[in-house]
Every structure is written in structure tokens, then in C-alpha cells.
Protein backbone atom coordinates (compact mmCIF):
# COMPACT_ATOMS: atom_id res chain seq x y z
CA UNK A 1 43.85 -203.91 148.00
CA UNK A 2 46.04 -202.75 145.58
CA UNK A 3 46.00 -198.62 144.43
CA UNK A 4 43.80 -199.17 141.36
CA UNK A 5 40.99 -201.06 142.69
CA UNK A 6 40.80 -198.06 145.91
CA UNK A 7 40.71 -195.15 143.00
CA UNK A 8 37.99 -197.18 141.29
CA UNK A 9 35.99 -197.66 144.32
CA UNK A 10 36.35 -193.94 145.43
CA UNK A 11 35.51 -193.03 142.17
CA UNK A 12 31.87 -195.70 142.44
CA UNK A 13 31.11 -194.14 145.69
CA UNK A 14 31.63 -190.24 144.28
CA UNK A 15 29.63 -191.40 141.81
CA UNK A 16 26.86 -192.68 143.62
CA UNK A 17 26.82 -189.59 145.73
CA UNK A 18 26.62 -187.38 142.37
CA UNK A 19 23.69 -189.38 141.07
CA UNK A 20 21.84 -188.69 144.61
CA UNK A 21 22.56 -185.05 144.00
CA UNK A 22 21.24 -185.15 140.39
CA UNK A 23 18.50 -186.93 141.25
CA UNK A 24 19.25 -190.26 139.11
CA UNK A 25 19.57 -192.61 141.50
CA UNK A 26 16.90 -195.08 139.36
CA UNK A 27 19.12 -194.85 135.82
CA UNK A 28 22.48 -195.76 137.87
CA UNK A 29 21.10 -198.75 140.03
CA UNK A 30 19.09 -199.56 136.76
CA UNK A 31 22.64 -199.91 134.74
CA UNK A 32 24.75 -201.52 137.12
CA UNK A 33 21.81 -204.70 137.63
CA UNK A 34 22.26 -204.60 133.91
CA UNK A 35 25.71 -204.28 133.57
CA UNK A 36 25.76 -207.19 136.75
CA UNK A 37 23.14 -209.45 134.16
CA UNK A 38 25.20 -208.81 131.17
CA UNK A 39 28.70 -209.72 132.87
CA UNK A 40 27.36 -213.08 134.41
CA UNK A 41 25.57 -214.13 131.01
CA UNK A 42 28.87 -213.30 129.17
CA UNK A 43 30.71 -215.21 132.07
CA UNK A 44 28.62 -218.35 131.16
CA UNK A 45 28.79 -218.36 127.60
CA UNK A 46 32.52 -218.50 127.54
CA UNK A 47 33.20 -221.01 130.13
């Protein structure tokens, strides 16, 4: 696991605990199944 991909996956789980915090859990699951969506229908289109 190289430096980059730990920093962004400290940074996702700071995140996540922020969101509990704020009380906006709903909005950030909500945008990462659509950001998920979105990337795999790109994915497919330009196969």
C-alpha cells in the first residue's frame, strides 16, 4: 500500500467520523452509492 492511497484512506475514515459528528451520515453514504453508480456506468461506456 503505497503512502498516497494510506493518506486517502485516513482522510475517508476522518471523514466518516466528522459526518457522524455533524450528523450527516445520510448525505455522505447517499454520495458515495452515487459517486460508486456514476464510476461503474462511466466504466462501461468507455470499455
Amino acid at each position: 500500500m503505497s503512502l498516497k492511497s494510506k493518506i486517502y484512506k485516513i482522510f475517508r475514515i476522518w471523514n466518516d467520523v466528522d459526518a457522524v459528528r455533524k450528523g450527516r451520515v445520510g448525505k455522505r453514504v447517499g454520495r458515495r452509492v452515487a459517486g460508486k453508480a456514476t464510476g461503474k456506468l462511466l466504466r462501461k461506456l468507455f470499455k
